[in-house]
Protein backbone atom coordinates (compact mmCIF):
# COMPACT_ATOMS: atom_id res chain seq x y z
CA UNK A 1 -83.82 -258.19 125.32
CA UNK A 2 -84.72 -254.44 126.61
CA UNK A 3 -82.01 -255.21 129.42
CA UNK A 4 -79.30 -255.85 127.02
CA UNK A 5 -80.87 -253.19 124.93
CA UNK A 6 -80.38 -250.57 127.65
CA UNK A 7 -76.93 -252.04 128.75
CA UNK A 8 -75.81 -251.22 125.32
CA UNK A 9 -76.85 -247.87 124.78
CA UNK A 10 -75.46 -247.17 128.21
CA UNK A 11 -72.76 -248.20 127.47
CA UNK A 12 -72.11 -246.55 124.32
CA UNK A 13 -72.99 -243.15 126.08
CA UNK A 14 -70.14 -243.53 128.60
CA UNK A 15 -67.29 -244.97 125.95
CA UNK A 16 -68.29 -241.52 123.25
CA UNK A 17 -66.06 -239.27 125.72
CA UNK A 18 -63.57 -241.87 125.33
CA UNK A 19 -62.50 -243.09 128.66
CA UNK A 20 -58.79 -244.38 129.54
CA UNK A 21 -58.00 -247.56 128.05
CA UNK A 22 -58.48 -249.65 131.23
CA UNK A 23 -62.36 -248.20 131.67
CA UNK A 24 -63.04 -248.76 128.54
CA UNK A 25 -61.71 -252.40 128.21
CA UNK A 26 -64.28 -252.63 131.48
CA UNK A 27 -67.17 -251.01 129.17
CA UNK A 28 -66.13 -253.45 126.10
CA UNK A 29 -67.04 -255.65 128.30
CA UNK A 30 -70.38 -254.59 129.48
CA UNK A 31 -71.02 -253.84 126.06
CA UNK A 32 -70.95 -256.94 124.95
CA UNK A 33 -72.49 -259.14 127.75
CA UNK A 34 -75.79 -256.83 126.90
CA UNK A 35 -75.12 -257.52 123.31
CA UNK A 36 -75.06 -261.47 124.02
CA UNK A 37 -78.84 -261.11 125.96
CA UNK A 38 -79.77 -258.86 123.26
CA UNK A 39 -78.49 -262.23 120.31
CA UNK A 40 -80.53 -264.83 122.18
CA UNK A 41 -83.87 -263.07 121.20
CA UNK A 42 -82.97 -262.28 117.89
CA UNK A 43 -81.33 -265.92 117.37
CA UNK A 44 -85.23 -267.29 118.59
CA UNK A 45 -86.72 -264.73 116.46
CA UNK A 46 -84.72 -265.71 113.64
CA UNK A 47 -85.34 -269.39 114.05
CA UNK A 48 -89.44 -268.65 113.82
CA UNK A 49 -89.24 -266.38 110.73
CA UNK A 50 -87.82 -268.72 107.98
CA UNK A 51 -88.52 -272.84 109.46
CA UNK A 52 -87.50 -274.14 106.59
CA UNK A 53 -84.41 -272.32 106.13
CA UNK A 54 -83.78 -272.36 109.83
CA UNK A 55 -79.77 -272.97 109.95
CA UNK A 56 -79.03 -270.56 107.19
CA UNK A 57 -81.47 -267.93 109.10
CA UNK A 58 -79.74 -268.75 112.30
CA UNK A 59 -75.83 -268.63 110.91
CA UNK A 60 -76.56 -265.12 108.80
CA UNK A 61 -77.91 -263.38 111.50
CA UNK A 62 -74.74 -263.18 113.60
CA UNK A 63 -73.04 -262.83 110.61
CA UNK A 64 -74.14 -259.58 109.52
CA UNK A 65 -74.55 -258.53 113.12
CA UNK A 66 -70.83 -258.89 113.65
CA UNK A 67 -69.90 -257.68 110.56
CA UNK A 68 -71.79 -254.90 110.97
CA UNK A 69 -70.38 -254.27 115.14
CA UNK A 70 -66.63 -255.35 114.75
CA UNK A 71 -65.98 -251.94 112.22
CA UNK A 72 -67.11 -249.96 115.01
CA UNK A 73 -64.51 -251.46 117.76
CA UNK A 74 -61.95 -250.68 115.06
CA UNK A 75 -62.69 -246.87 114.57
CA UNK A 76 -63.05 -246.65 118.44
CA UNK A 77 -59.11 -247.93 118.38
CA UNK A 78 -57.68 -246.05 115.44
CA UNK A 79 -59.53 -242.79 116.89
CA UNK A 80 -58.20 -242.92 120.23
């Protein structure tokens, strides 16, 4: 989880000066493969917190986590 952790803020450091489109495509990237090892701790977390509400713990997580990441990718776009 750190890994990812780091991966993303790196990466979020190198796409604020707004890169060319074909680096940052490269950084989306990176971006999110830290994001996915980042998810698979919070998805285990999640699971332990609430056992008796497990799936509905599991499916909101990522649900608010994307909600809450895919305005971001947008503003990138309609800024650039």
């Amino acid at each position: 989880m750190v890994i990812g952790a780091i991966l993303i803020a790196s990466q979020i450091v190198i796409i604020g000066p707004r890169p060319a489109l074909a680096t940052a495509v490269l950084q989306f990237h990176a971006d999110g493969f830290g994001f996915y090892m980042l998810h698979g701790g919070f998805q285990v977390f999640t699971s332990e917190i609430a056992p008796d509400a497990r799936a509905s713990a599991v499916s909101l997580q990522p649900s608010c986590s994307t909600a809450g990441n895919s305005p971001g990718r947008c503003f990138m776009a309609w800024a650039c």
